[in-house]
N, C-alpha and C. Protein backbone atom coordinates (compact mmCIF):
# COMPACT_ATOMS: atom_id res chain seq x y z
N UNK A 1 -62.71 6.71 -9.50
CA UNK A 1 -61.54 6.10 -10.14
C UNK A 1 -60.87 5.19 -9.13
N UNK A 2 -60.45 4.11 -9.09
CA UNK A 2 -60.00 3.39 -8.93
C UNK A 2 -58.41 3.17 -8.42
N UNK A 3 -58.11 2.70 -7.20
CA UNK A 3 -56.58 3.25 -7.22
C UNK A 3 -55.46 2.61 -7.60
N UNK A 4 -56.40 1.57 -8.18
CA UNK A 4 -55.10 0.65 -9.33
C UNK A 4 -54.72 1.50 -10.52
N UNK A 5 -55.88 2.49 -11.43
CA UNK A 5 -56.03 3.31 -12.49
C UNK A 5 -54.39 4.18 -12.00
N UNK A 6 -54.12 4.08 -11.10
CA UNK A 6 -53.35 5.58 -10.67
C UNK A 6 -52.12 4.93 -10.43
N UNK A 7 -51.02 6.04 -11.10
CA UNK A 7 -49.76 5.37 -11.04
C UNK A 7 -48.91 6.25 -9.76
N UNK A 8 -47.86 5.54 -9.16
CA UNK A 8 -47.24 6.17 -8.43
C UNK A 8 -45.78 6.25 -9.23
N UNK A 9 -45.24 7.21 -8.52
CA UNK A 9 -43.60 7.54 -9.36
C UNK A 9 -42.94 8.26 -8.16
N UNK A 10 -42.00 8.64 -8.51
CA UNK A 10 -40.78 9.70 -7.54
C UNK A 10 -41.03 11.00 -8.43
N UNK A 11 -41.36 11.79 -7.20
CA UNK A 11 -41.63 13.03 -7.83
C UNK A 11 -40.17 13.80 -8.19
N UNK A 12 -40.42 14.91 -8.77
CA UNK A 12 -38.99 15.60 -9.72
C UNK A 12 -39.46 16.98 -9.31
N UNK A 13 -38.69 18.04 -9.66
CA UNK A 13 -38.72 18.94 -9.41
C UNK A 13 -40.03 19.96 -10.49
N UNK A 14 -39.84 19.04 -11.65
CA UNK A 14 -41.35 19.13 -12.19
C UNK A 14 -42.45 19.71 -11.93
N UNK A 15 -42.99 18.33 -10.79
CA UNK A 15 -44.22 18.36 -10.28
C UNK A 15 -44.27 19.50 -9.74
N UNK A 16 -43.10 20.32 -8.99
CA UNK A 16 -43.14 21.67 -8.08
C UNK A 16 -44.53 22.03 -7.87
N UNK A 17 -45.54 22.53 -9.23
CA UNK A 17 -46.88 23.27 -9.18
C UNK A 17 -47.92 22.44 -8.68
N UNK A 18 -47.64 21.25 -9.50
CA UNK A 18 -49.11 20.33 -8.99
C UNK A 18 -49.04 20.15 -7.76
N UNK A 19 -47.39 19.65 -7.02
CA UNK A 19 -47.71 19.05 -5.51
C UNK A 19 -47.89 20.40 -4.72
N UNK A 20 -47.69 21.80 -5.13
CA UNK A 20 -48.22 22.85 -4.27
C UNK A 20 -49.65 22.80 -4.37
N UNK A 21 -50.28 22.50 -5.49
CA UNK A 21 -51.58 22.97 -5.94
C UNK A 21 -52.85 21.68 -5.01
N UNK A 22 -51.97 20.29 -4.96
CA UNK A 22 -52.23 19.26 -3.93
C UNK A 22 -51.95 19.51 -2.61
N UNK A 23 -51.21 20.60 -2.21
CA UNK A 23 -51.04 20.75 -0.73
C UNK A 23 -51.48 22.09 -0.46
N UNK A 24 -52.04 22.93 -0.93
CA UNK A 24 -52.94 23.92 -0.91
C UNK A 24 -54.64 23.64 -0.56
N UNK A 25 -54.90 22.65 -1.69
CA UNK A 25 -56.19 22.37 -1.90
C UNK A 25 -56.68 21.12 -0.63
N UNK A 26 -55.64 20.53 -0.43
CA UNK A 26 -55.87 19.42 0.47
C UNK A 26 -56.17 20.23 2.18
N UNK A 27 -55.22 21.29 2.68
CA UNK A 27 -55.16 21.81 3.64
C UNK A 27 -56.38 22.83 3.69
N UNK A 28 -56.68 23.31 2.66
CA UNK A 28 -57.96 24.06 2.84
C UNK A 28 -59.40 23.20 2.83
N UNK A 29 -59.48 21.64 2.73
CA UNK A 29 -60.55 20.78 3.09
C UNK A 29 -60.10 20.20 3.93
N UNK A 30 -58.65 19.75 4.59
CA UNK A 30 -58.68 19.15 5.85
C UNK A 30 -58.59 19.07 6.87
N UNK A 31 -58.30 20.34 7.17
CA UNK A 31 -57.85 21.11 8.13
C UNK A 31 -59.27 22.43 8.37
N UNK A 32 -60.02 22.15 7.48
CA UNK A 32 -61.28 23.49 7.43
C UNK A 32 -61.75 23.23 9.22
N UNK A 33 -62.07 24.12 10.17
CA UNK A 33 -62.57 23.81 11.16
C UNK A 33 -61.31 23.57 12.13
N UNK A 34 -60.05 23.04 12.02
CA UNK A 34 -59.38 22.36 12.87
C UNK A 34 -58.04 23.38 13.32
N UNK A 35 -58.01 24.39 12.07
CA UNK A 35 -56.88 25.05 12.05
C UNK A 35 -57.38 26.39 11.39
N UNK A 36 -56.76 27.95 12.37
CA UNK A 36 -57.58 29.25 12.09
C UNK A 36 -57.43 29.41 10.48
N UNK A 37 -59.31 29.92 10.15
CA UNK A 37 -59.46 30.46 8.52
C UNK A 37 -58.65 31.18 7.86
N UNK A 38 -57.59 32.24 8.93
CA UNK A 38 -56.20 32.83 8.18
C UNK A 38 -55.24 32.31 7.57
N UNK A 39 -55.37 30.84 9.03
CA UNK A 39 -53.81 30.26 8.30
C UNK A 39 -54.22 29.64 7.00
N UNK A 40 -55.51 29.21 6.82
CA UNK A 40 -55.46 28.56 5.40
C UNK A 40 -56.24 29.59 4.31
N UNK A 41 -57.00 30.36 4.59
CA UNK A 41 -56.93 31.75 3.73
C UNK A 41 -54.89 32.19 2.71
N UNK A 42 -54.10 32.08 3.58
CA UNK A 42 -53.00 32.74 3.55
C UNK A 42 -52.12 31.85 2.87
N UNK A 43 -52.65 30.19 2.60
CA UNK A 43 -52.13 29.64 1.83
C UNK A 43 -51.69 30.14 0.22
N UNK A 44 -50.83 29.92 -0.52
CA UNK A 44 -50.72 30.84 -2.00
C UNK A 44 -49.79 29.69 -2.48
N UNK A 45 -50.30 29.24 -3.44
CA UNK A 45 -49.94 28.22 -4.64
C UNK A 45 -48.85 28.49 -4.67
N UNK A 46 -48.49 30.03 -5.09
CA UNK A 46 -47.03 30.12 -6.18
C UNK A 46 -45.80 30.13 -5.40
N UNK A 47 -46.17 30.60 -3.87
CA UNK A 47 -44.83 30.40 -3.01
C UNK A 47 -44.54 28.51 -2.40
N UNK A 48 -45.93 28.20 -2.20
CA UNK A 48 -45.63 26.52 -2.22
C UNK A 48 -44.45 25.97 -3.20
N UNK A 49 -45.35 26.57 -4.33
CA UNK A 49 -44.28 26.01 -5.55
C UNK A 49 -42.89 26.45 -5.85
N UNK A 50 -42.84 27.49 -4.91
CA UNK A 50 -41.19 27.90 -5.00
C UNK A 50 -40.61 27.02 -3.65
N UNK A 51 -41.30 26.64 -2.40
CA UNK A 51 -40.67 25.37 -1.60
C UNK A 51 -40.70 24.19 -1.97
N UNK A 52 -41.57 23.36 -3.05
CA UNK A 52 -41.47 22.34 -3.35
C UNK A 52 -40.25 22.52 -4.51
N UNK A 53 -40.24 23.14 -5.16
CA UNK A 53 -39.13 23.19 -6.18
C UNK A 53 -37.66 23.38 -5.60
N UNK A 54 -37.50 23.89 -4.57
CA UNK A 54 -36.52 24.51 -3.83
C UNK A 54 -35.90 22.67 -3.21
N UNK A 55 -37.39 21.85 -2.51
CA UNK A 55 -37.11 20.84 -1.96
C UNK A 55 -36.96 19.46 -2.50
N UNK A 56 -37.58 19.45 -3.79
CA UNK A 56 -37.26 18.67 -5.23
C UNK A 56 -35.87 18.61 -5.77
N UNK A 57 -35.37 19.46 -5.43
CA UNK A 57 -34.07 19.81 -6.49
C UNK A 57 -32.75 19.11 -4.91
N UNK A 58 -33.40 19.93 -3.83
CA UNK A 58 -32.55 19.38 -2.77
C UNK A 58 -32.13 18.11 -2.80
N UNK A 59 -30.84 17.95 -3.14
CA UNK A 59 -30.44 16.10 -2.58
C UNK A 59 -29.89 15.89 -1.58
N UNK A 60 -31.20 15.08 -0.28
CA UNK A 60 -29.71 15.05 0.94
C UNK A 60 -30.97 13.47 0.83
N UNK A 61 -29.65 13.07 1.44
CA UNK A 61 -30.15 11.41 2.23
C UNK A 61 -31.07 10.81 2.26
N UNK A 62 -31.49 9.90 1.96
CA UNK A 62 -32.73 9.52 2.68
C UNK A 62 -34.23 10.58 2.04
N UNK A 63 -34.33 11.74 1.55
CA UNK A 63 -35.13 12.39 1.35
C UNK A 63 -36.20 12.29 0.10
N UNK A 64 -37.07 12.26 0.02
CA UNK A 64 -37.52 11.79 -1.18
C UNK A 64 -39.12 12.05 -1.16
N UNK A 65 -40.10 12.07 -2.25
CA UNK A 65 -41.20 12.21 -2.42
C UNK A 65 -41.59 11.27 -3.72
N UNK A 66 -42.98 11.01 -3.56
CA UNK A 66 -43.67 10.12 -4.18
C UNK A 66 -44.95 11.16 -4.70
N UNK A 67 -45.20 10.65 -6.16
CA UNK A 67 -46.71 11.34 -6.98
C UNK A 67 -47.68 10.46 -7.11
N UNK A 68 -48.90 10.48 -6.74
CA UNK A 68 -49.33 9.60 -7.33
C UNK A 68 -50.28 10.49 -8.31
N UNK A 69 -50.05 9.61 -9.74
CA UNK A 69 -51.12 10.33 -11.12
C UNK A 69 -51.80 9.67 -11.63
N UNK A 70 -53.22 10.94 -12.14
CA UNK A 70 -54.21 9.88 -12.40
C UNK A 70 -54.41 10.99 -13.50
N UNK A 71 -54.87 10.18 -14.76
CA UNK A 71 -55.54 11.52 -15.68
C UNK A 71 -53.98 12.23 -16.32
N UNK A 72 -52.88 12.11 -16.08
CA UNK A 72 -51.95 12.81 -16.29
C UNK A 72 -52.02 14.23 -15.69
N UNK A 73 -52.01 14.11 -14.47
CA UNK A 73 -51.92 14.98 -13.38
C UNK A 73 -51.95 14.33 -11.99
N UNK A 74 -50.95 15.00 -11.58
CA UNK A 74 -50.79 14.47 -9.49
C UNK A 74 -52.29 15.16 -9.14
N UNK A 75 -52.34 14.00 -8.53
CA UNK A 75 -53.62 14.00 -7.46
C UNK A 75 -53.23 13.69 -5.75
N UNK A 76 -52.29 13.27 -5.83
CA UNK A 76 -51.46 13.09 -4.36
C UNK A 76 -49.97 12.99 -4.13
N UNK A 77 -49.94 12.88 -2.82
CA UNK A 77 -48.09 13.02 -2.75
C UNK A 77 -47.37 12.90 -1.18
N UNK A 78 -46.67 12.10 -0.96
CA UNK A 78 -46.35 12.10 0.44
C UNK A 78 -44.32 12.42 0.09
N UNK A 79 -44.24 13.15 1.13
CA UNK A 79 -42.29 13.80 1.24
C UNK A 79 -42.22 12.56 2.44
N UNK A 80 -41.17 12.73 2.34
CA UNK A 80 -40.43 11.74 3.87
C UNK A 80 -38.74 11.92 3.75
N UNK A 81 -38.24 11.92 4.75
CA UNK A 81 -36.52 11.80 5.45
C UNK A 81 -36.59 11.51 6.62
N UNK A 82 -35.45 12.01 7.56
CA UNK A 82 -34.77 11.55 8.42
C UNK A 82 -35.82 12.13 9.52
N UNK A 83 -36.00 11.55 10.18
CA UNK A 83 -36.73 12.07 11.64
C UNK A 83 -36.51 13.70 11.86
N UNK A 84 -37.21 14.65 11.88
CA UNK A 84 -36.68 15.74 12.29
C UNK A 84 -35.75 15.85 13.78
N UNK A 85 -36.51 15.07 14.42
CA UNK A 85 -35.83 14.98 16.59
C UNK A 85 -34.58 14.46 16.30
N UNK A 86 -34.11 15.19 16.79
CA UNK A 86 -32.64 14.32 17.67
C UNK A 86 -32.63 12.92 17.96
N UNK A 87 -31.41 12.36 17.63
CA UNK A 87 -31.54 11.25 18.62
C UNK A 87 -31.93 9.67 18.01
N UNK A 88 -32.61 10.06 16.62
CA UNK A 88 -33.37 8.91 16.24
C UNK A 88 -32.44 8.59 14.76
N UNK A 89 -31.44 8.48 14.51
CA UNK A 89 -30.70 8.61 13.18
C UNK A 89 -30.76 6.92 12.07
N UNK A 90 -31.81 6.42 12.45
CA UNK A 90 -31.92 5.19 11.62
C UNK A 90 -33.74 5.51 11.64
N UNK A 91 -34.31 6.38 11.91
CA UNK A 91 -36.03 6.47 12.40
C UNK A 91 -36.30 7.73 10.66
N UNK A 92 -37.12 7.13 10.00
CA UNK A 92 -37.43 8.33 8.60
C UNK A 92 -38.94 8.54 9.21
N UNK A 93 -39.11 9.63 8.64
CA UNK A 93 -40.77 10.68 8.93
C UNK A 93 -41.31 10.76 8.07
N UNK A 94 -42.58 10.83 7.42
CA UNK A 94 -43.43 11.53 6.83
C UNK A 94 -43.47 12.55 6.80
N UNK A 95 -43.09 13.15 5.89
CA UNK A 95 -43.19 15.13 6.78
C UNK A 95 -44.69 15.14 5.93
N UNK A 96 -45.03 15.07 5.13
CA UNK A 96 -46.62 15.41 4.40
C UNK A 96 -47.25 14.20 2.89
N UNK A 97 -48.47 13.46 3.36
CA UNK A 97 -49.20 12.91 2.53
C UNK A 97 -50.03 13.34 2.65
N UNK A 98 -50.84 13.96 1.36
CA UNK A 98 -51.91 14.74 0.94
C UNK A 98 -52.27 13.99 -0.70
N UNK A 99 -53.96 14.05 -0.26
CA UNK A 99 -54.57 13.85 -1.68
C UNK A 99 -55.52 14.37 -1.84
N UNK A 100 -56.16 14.85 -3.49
CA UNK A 100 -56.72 15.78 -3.30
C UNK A 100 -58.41 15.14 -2.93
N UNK A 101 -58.93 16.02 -2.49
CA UNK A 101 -60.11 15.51 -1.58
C UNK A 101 -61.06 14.20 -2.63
N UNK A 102 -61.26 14.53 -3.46
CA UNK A 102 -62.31 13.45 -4.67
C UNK A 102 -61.53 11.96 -4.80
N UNK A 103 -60.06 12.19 -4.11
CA UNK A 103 -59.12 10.56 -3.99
C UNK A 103 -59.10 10.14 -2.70
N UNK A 104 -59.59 10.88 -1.95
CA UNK A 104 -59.32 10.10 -0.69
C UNK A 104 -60.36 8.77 -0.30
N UNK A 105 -59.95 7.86 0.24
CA UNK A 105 -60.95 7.42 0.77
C UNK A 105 -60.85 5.75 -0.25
N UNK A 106 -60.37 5.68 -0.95
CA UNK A 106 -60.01 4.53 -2.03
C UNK A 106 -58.40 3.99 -2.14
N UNK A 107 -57.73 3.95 -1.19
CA UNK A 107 -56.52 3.12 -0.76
C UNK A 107 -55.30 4.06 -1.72
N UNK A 108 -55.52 5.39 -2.36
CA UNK A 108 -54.07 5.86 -2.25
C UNK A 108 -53.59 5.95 -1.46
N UNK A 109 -53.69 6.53 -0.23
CA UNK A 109 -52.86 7.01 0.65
C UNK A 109 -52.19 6.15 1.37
N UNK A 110 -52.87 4.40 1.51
CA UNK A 110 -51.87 3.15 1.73
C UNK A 110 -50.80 2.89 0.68
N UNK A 111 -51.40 3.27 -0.62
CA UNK A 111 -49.96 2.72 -1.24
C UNK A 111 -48.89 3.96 -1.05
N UNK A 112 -49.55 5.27 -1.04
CA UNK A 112 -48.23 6.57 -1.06
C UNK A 112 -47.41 5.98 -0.06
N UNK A 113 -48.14 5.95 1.22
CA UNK A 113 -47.63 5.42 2.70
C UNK A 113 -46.41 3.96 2.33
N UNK A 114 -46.73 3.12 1.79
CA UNK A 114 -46.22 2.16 1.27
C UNK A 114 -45.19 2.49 0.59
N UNK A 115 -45.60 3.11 -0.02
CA UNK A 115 -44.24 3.49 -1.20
C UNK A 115 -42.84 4.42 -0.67
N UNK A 116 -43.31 5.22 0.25
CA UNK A 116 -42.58 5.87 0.92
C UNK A 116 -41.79 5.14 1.75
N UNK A 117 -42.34 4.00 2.43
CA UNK A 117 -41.61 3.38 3.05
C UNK A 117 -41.01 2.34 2.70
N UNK A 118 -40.59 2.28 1.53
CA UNK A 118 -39.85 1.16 0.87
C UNK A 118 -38.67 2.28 0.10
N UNK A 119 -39.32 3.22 0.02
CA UNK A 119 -38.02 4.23 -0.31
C UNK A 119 -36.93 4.22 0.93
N UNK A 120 -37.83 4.90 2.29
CA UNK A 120 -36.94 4.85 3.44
C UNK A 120 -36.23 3.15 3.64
N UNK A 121 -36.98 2.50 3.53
CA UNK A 121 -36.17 0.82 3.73
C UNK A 121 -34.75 1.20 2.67
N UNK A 122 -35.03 0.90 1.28
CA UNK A 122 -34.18 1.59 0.48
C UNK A 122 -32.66 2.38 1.26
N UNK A 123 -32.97 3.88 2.23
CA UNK A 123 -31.85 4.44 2.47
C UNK A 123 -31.42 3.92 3.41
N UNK A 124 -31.44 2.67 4.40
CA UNK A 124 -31.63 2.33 5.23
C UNK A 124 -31.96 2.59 6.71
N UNK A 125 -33.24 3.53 6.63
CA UNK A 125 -34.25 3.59 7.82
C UNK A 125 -34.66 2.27 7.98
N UNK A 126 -35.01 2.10 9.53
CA UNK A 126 -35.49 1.19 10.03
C UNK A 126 -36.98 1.25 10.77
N UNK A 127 -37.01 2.09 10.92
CA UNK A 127 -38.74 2.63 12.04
C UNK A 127 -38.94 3.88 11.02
N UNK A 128 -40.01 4.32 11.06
CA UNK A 128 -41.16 5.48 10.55
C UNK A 128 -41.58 6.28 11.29
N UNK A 129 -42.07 7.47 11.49
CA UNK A 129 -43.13 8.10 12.44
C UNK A 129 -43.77 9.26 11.89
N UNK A 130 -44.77 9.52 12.14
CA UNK A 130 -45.63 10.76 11.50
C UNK A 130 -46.34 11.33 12.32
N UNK A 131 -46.18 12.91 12.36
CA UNK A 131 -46.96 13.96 13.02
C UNK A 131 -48.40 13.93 12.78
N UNK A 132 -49.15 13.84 13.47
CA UNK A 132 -50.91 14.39 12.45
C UNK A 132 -51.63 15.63 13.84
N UNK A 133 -52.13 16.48 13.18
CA UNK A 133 -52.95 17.02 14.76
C UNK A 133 -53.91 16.53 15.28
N UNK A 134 -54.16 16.34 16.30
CA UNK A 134 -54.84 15.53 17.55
C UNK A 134 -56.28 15.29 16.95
N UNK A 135 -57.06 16.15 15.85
CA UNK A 135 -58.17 16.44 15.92
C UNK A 135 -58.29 16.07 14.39
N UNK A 136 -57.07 15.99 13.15
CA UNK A 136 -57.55 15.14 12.36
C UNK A 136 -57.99 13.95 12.37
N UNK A 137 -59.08 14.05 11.40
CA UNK A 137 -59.85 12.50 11.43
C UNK A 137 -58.60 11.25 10.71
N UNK A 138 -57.72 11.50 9.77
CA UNK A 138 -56.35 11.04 9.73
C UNK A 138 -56.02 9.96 10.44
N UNK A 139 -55.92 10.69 11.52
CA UNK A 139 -55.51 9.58 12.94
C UNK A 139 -56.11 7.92 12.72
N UNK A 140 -57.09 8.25 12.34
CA UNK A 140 -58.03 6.55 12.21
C UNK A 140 -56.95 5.96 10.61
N UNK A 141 -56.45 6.68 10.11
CA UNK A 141 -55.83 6.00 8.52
C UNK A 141 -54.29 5.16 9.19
N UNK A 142 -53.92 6.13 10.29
CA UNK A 142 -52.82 5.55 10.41
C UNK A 142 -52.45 4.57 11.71
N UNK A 143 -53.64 4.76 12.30
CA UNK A 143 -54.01 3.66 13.54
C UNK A 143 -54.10 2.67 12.87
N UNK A 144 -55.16 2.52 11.53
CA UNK A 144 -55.35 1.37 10.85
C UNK A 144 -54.23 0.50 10.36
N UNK A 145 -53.38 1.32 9.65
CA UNK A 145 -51.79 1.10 8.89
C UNK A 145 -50.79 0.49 10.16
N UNK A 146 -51.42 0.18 11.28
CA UNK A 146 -50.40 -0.02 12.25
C UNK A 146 -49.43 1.07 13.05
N UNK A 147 -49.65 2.45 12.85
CA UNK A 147 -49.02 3.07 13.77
C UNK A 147 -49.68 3.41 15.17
N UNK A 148 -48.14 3.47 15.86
CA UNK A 148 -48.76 3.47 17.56
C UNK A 148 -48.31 4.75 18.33
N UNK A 149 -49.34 5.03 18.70
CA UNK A 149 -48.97 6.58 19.43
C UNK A 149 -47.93 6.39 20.08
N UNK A 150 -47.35 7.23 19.75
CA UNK A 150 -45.94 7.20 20.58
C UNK A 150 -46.39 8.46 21.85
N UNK A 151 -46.33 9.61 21.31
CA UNK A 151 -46.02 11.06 21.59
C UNK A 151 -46.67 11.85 21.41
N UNK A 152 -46.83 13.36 22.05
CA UNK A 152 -47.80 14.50 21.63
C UNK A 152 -46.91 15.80 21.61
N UNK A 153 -47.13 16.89 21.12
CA UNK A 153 -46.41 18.05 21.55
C UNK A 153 -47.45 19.36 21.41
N UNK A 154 -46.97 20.36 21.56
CA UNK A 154 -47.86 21.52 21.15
C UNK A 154 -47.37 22.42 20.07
N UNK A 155 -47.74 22.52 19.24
CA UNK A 155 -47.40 23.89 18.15
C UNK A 155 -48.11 25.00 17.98
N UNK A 156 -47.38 25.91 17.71
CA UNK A 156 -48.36 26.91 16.95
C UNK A 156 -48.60 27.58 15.96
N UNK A 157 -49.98 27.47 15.77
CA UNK A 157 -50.23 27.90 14.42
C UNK A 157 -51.90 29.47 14.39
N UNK A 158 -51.22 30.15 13.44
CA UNK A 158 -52.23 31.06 13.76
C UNK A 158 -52.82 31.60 15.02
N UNK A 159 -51.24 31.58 15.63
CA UNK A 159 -51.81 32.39 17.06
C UNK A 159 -52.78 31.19 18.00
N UNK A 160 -52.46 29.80 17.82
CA UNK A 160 -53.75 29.41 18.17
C UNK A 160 -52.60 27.83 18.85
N UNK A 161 -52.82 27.61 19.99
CA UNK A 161 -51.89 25.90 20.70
C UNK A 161 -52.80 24.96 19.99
N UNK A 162 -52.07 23.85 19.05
CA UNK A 162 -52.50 22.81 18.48
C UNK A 162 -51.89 21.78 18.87
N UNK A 163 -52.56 20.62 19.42
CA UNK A 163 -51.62 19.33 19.78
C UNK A 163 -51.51 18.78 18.51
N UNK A 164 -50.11 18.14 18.38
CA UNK A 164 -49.95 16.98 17.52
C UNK A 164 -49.44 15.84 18.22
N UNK A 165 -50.02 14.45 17.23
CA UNK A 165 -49.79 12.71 17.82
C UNK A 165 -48.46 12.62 17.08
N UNK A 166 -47.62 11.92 17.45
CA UNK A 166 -46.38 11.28 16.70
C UNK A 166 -46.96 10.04 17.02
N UNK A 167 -47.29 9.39 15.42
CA UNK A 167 -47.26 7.98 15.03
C UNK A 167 -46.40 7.38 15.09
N UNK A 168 -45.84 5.82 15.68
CA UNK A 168 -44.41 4.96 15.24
C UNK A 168 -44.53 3.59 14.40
N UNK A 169 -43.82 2.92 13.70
CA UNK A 169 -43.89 2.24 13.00
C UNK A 169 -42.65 1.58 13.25
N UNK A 170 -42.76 1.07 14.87
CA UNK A 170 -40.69 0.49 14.63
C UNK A 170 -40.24 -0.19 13.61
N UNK A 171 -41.05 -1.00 12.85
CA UNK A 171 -40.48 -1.96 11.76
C UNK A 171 -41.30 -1.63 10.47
N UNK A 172 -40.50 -0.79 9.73
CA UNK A 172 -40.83 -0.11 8.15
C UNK A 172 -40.89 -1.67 7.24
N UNK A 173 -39.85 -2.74 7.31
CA UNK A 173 -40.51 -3.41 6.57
C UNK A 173 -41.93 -3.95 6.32
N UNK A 174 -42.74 -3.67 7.55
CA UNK A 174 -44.03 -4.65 7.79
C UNK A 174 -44.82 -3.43 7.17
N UNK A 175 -44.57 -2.12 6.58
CA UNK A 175 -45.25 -0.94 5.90
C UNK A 175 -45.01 -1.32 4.45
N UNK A 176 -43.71 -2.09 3.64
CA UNK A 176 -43.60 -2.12 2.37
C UNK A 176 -44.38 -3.30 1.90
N UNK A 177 -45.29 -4.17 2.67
CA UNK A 177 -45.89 -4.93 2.30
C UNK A 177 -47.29 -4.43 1.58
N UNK A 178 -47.54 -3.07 2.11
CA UNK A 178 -48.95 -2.58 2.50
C UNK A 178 -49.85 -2.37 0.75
N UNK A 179 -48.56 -1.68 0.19
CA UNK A 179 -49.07 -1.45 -1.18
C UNK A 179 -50.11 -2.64 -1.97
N UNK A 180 -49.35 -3.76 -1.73
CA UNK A 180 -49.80 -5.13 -2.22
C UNK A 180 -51.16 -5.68 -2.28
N UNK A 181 -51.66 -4.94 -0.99
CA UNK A 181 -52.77 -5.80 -0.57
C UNK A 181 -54.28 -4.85 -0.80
């Protein structure tokens, strides 16, 4: 399918199930190998869907999510707000774009990316940045899109030190072009 076929929108508190059921299914193929079989064993739909509903309904600033649907069902979805770090109070994040594995690879994830950042232009963010771990293949989507390593840190997950890259994007307008093309 085609990623013109597929519409994007602002997700609602609605979607709650599908975008758990897209961030369940996405983390257990993209992360397979990169991140321990517990932590994504231990994934569970129905509590996702009680944080996406919880974070749907939330209205603060700047915060917002995008669906993209195909078939009359989300097949993808990126959240974004305010930088989580200190310090950066005009800088919006990606906190999660996910699609489900049979869409990747055919330019949703430039327009989600796109779209998101014309939302943040919208609240008036000025720069972008996104977490990915060191060892997703990812990294090449958003090198491509123009982000520049900024940063690394360590987290943990499943008992286990994972590096993550912080992507930057000082100028979000040159991201709302992206959808277009």
């Amino acid at each position: 399918m085609g990623s013109t076929a597929i519409a994007l929108r602002r997700a609602s508190p609605a979607d709650a199930s599908a975008i758990a059921h897209v961030y369940v299914s996405s983390w257990r193929t993209t992360y397979k190998g990169l991140i321990p079989r517990q932590v994504l064993a231990a994934l569970d739909e129905l509590k996702q869907t009680g944080y996406w509903w919880n974070a749907l309904c939330e209205s603060r600033l700047g915060c917002g999510a995008v669906v993209a649907e195909g078939g009359s069902r989300v097949i993808g979805f990126s959240a974004f707000g305010p930088a989580r770090e200190e310090g950066f109070s005009r800088r919006g994040e990606i906190y999660t774009l996910y699609l489900l594995d049979a869409y990747q690879r055919c330019g949703l994830g430039r327009r989600l990316l796109s779209a998101s950042a014309d939302d943040m232009v919208q609240a008036g963010f000025t720069s972008m940045c996104v977490w990915v771990l060191a060892r997703n293949p990812a990294r090449e989507f958003y090198e491509h899109l123009g982000g520049v390593e900024l940063s690394s840190r360590d987290i943990g997950l499943g008992g286990r030190q994972l590096e993550e890259i912080c992507y930057l994007w000082p100028d979000l307008r040159r991201l709302e072009a992206l959808e277009e093309h």
